[in-house]
Protein backbone atom coordinates (compact mmCIF):
# COMPACT_ATOMS: atom_id res chain seq x y z
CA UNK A 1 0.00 0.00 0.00
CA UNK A 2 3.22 2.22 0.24
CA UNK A 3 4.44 2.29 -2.94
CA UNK A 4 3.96 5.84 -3.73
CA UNK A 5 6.46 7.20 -0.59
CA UNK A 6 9.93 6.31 -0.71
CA UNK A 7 10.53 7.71 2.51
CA UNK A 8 8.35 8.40 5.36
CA UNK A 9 8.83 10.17 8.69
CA UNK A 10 7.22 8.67 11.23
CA UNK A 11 7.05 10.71 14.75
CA UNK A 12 7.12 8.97 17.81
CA UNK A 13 8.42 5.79 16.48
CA UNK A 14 9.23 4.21 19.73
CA UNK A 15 5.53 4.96 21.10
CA UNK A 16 2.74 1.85 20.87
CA UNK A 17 1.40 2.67 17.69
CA UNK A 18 5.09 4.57 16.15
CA UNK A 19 6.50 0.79 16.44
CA UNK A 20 3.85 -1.27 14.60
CA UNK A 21 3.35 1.55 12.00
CA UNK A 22 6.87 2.03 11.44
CA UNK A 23 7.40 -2.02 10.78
CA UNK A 24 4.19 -2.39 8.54
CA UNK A 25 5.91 0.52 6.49
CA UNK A 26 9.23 -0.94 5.90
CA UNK A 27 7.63 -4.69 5.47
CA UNK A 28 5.79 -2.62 2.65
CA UNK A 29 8.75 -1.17 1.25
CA UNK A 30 9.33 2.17 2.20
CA UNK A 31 12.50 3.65 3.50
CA UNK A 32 11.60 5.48 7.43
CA UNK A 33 13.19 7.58 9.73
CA UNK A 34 12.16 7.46 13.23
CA UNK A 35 12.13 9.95 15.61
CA UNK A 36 11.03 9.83 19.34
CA UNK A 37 12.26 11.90 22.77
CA UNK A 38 12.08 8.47 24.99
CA UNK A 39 10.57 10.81 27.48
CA UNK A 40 9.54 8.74 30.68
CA UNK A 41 6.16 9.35 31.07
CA UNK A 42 6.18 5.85 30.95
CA UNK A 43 8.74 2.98 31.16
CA UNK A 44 11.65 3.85 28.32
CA UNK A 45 13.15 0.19 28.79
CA UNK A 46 9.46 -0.81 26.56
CA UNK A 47 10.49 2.08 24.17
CA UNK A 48 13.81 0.95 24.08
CA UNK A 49 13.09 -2.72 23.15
CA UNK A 50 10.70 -1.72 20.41
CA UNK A 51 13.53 0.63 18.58
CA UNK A 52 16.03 -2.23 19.40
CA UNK A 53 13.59 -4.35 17.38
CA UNK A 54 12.70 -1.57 14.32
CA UNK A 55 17.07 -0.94 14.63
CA UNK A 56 17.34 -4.81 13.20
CA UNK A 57 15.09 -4.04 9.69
CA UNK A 58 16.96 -2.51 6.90
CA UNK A 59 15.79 1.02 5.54
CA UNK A 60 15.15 2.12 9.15
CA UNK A 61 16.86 5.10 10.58
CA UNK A 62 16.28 6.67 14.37
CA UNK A 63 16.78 10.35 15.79
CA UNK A 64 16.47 10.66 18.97
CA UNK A 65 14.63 13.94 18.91
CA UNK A 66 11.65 16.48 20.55
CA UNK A 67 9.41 17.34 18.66
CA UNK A 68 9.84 21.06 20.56
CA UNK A 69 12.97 21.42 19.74
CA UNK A 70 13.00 24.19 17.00
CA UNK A 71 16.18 24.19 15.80
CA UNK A 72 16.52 20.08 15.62
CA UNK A 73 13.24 19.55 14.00
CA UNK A 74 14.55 22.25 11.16
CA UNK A 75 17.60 20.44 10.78
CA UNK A 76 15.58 16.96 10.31
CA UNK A 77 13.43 18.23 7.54
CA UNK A 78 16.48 20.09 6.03
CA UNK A 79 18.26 16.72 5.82
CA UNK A 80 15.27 13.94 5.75
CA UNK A 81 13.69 14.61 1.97
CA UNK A 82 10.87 13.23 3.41
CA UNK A 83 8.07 12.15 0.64
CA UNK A 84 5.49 11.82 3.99
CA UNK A 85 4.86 12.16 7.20
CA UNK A 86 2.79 10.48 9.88
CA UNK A 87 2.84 12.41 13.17
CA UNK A 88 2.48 9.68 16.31
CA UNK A 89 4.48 12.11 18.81
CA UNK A 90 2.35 13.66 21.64
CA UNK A 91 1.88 14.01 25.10
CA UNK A 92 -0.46 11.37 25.96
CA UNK A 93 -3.16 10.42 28.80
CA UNK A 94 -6.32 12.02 29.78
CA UNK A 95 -5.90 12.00 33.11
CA UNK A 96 -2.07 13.01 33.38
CA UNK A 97 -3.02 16.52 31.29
CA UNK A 98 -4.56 17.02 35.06
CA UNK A 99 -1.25 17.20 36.88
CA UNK A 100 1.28 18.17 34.42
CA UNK A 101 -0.56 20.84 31.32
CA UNK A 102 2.40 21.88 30.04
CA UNK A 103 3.59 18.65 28.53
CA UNK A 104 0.87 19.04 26.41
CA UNK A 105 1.49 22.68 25.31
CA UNK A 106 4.85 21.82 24.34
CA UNK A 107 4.28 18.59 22.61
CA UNK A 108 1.04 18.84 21.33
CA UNK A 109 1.06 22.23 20.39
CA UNK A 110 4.71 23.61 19.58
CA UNK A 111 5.91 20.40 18.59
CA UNK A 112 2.53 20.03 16.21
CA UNK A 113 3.51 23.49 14.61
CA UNK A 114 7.22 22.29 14.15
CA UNK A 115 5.93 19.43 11.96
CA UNK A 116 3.63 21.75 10.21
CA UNK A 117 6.48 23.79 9.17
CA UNK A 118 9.09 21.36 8.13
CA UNK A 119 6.04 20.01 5.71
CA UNK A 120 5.42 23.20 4.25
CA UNK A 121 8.99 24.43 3.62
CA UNK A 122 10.48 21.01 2.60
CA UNK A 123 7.59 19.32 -0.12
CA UNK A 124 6.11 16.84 1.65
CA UNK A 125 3.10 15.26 -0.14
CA UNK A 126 1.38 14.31 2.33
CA UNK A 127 0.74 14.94 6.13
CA UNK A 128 -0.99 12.35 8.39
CA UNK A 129 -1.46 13.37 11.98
CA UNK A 130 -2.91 11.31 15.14
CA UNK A 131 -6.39 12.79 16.73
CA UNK A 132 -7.73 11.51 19.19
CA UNK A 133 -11.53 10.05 20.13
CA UNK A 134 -10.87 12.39 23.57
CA UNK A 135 -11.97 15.73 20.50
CA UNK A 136 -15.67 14.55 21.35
CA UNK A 137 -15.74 15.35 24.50
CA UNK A 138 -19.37 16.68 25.97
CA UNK A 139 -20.83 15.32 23.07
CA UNK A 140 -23.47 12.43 23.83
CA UNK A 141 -24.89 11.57 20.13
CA UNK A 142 -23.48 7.90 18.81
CA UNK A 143 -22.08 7.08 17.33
CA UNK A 144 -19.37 9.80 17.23
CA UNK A 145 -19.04 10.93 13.55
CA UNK A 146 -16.39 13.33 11.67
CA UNK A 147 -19.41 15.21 11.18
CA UNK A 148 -20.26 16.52 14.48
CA UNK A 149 -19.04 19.45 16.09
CA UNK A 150 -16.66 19.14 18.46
CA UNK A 151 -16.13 22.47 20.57
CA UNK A 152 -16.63 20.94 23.58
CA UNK A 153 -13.33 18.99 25.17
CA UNK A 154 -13.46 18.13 28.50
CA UNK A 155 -10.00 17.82 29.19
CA UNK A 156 -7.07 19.69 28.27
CA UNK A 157 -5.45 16.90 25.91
CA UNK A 158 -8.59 16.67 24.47
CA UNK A 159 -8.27 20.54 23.63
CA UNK A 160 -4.98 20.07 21.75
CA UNK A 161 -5.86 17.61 19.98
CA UNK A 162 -8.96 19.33 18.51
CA UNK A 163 -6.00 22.40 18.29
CA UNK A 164 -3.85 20.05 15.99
CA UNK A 165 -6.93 19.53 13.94
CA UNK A 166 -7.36 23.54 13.60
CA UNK A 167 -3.75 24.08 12.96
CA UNK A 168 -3.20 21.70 10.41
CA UNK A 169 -6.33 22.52 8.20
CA UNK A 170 -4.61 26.06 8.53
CA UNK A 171 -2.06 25.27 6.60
CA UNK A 172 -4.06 23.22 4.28
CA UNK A 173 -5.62 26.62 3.75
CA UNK A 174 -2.48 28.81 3.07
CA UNK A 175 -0.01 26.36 1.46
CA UNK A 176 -1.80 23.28 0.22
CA UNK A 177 -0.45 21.05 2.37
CA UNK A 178 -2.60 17.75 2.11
CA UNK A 179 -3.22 16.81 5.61
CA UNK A 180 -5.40 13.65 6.92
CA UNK A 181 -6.47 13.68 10.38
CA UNK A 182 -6.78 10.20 12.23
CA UNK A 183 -9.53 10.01 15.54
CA UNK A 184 -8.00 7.21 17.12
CA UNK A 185 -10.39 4.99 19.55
CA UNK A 186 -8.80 3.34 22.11
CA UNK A 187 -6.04 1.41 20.92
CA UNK A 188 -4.75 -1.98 22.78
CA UNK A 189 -2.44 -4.61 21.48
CA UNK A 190 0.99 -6.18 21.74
CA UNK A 191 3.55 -4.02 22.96
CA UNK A 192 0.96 -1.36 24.19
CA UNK A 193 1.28 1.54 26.69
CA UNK A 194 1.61 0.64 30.37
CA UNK A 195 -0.53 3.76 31.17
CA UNK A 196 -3.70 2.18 29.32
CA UNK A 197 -6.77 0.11 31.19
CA UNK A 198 -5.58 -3.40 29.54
CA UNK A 199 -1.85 -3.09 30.56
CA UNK A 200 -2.64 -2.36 34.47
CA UNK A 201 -5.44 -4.52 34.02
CA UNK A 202 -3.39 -7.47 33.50
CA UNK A 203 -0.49 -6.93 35.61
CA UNK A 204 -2.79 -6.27 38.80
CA UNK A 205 -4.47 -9.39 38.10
CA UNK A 206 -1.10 -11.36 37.99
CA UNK A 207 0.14 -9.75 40.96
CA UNK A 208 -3.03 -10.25 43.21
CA UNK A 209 -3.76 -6.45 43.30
CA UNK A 210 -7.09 -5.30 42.62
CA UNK A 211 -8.05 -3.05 39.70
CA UNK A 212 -9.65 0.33 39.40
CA UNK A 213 -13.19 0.29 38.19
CA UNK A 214 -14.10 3.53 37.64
CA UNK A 215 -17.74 4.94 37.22
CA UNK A 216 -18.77 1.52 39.17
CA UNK A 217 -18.35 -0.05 35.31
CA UNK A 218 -20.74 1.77 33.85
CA UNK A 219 -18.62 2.69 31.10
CA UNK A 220 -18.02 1.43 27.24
CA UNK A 221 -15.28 1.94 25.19
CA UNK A 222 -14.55 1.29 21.42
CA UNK A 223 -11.62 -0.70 21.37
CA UNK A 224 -9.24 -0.79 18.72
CA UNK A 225 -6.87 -3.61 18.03
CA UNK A 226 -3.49 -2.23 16.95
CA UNK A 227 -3.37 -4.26 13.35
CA UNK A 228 -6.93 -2.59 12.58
CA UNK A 229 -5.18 0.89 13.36
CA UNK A 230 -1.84 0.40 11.23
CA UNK A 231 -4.01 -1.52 8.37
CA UNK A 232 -6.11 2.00 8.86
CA UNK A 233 -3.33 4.35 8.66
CA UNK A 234 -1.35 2.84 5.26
CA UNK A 235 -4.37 3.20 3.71
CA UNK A 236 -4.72 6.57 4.58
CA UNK A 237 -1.60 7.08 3.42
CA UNK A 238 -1.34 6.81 0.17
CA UNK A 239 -4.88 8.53 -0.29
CA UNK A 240 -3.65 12.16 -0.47
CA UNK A 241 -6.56 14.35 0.10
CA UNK A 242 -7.79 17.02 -2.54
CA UNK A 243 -10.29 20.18 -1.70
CA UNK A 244 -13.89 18.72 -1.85
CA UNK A 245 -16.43 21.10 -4.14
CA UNK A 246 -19.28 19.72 -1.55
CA UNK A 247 -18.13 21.87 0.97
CA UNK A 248 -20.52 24.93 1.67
CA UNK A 249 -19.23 27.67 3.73
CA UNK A 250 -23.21 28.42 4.97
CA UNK A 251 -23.49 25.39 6.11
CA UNK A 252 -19.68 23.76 7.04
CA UNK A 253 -18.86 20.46 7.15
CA UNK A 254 -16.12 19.46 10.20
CA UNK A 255 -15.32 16.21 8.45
CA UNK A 256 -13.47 17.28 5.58
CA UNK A 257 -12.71 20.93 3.53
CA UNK A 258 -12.49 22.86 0.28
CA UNK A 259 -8.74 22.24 1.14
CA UNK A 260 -6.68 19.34 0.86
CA UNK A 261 -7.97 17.88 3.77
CA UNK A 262 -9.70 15.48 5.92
CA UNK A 263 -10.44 13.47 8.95
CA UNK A 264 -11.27 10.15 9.78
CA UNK A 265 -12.44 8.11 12.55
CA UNK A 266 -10.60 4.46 13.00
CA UNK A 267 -12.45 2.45 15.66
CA UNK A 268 -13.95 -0.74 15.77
CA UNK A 269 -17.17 0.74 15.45
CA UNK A 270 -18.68 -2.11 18.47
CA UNK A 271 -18.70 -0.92 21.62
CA UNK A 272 -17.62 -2.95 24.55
CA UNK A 273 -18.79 -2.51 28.22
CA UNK A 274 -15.63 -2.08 30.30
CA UNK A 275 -17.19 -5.35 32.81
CA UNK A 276 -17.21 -7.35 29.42
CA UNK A 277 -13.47 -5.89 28.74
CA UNK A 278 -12.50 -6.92 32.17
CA UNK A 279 -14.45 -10.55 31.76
CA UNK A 280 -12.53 -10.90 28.28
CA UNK A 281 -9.13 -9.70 30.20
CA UNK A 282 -10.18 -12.13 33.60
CA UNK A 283 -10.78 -15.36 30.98
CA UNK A 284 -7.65 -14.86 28.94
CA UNK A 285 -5.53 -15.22 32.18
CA UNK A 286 -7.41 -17.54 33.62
CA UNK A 287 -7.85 -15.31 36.59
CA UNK A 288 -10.28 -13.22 38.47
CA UNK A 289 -9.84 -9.55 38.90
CA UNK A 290 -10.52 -7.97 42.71
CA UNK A 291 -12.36 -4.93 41.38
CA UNK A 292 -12.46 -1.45 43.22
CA UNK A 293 -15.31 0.43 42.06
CA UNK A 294 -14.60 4.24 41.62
CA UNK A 295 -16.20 7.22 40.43
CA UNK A 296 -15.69 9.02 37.31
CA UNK A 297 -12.47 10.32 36.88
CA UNK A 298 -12.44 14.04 36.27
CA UNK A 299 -11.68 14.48 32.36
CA UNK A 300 -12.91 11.06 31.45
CA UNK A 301 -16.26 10.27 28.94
CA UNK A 302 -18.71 7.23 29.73
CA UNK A 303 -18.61 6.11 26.19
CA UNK A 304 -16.84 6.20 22.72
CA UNK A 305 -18.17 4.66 19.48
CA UNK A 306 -17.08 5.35 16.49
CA UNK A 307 -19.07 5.97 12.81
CA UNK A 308 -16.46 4.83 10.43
CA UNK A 309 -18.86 4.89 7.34
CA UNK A 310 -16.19 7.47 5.60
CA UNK A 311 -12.67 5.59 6.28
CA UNK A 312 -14.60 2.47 4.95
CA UNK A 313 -16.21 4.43 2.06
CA UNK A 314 -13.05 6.22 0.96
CA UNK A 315 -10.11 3.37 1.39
CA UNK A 316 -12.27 0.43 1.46
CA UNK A 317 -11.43 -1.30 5.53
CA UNK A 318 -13.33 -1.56 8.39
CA UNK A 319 -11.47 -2.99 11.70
CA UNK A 320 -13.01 -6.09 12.57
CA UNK A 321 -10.71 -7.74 15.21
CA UNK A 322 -12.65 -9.09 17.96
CA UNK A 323 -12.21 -8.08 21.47
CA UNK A 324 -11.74 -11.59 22.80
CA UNK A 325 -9.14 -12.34 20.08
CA UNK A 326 -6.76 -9.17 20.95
CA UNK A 327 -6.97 -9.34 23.95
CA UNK A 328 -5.56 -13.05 24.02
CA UNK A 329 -2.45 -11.67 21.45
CA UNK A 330 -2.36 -8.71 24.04
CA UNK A 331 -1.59 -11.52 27.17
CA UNK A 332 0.51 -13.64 25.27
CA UNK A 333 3.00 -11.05 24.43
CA UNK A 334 2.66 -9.84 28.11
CA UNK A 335 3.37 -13.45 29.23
CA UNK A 336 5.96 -13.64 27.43
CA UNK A 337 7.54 -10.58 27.52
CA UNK A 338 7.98 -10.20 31.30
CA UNK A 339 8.51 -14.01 31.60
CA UNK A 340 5.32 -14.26 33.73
C-alpha cells in the first residue's frame, strides 16, 4: 500500500502505535526515519526494546529527537527529503493533562507546529497526523461521527488535539499542504502503553492487586486492536486528500474541507462494556480480577463509538478484530515478555 512514498517520517516511532506503523511501512517497502524523545512518562526500557527491534530491519533510521525542539526539528526536515509524514508524537493520557498541562502545550502544540512547518517548507506530499476520540468530549450523540461538532473537550489533551486539527487545516488553507487527520479509539495490542486500562489490568491481576473500576463499570469503550489501526493508517496514506467542491461555507462540514484535507475516525465501530473488557481480560488469564469500584475520573467520557462509514467508504477497511481475540495476542505477548 506504500508504494507511492519512498521515505516516510514517522514521529514517535518508539511509542505503541510509532512501532507497529513504522514495521508495517518498511515490510511494505518504504524507507523510514524514526524519531522519538524516549521521554519517561512511561517505562523507556518498553520504548527501548521496540527501537532495538525496528534498529534490526533494513531502511530504518532513528533520531532521537523532541518534537519542541525548533532548531533540531529544522535540521531533520532540512536533511530527511521526506516524501510523507505520519505524526504519532504527543503528550499522551487524559488524566495526566490534570497534573502536568504543560507537557501538552509543548508537545502537542509547539511540537505540532514544528511538523507543520518542516512540511510546508520542505515538499512533503502528504501529512498524516494522530487525533484523538478524547476531541468529542461533551458530546453524547453515537455514534461519534467526523461530522459533528466538536467544541466541547473536557480535558485539556482533548483541547490540543482538537488544536492540531485547527492548525493543520490552517495550513491546508495557506499552502496546500494535504493533511489527513486520524480520531484514534482506544487502541490496545501487543507491545501497548503501560498507562492504558488493559496493561494495568493485566499486571494487577497477575500480581493479586485489585483493579480500578471507575464509574462503578458503567462505562463502554470502542476498542481498537493495533493491526486494525496500522491496516487503517497505510491506507490513509497513500490517499492524499484534494479540496472537496461539496463543501458549503453556509453550512460547514467538520469532516473534511475545500482544502486538501480530511479526517477520519478508525475504531472498531462495536462498543464494549468495560465489565465485558475486564471478563474478556479475567478469561484470557485464567484469573479473576478484585475490582475497586470508583467514580468518574475528572476528564474522562462514559462512552466512545465510532461511525467509520467514511474511512470504509473512501479506502475500502473496516477494523473487525474481535475483542476476545486481541486481547488473548495482548496476554501472550505480556506473558511472554515479562517471563510471567
Amino acid at each position: 500500500m506504500t508504494e507511492s512514498f519512498g521515505h516516510v517520517l514517522v514521529t514517535g516511532a518508539a511509542g505503541f502505535i510509532g512501532y507497529h506503523l513504522a514495521r508495517r511501512l518498511l515490510a511494505d517497502g518504504s524507507r523510514v526515519t524514526g524519531i522519538d524523545n524516549l521521554n519517561d512518562y512511561y517505562d523507556v526500557k518498553l520504548k527501548q526494546d521496540r527501537m532495538a527491534r525496528l534498529a534490526k530491519h533494513h531502511g530504518f533510521t532513528f533520531q532521537r529527537c523532541d518534537l519542541a525542539d525548533r532548531p533540531a526539528m529544522a535540521r531533520l526536515f532540512a536533511h530527511g527529503r521526506f516524501d510523507a509524514v505520519v505524526n504519532l508524537a504527543a503528550q499522551a493520557g487524559v488524566r495526566y493533562s490534570l497534573q502536568n498541562p504543560h507537557a501538552y502545550v509543548d508537545a502537542n502544540l509547539v511540537g505540532f507546529v514544528n511538523v507543520l512547518e518542516g512540511c510546508r517548507h520542505h515538499g512533503v506530499r502528504h501529512l498524516v497526523f494522530a487525533s484523538s476520540s478524547s476531541v468529542y468530549g461533551a458530546n453524547t450523540r453515537m455514534p461519534f461521527s467526523v461530522h459533528h461538532n466538536v467544541d466541547h473537550p473536557v480535558s485539556l489533551y482533548a483541547a490540543t488535539k482538537k488544536a492540531g486539527e485547527l492548525m493543520a487545516h490552517t495550513y491546508s488553507h495557506l499552502y496546500g499542504l494535504p493533511c489527513t487527520g486520524l480520531r484514534f479509539f482506544t487502541v490496545y495490542g501487543p507491545w501497548g502503553r503501560p498507562d492504558m486500562a488493559l496493561f494495568l489490568f493485566t499486571r494487577a491481576i497477575l500480581d493479586g492487586a485489585p483493579i480500578q473500576v471507575f464509574n462503578h463499570g458503567r462505562m463502554q469503550r470502542d476498542f481498537t486492536y493495533i493491526d486494525d489501526i496500522v491496516e487503517g493508517v497505510t491506507r490513509v496514506l497513500v490517499r492524499v486528500p484534494g479540496g472537496d467542491d461539496r463543501w458549503d461555507g453556509d453550512a460547514p462540514d467538520p469532516g473534511f474541507s475545500y482544502a486538501p484535507y480530511r479526517i477520519y475516525n478508525i475504531g472498531n465501530n462495536q462498543p464494549v462494556a468495560l465489565m465485558d473488557f475486564i471478563a474478556a481480560i479475567e478469561k484470557a488469564l485464567g484469573r479473576t480480577a478484585v475490582k475497586e469500584m470508583r467514580p468518574m475520573q475528572a476528564g474522562d467520557v462514559p462512552a466512545t463509538y465510532a461511525d467509520i462509514d467514511d474511512l470504509a467508504r473512501d479506502v475500502g477497511f473496516r477494523p473487525a478484530t474481535p475483542i476476545e481475540e486481541g486481547i488473548r495476542r495482548f496476554v501472550d505477548w505480556y506473558r511472554d515478555y515479562y517471563g510471567v
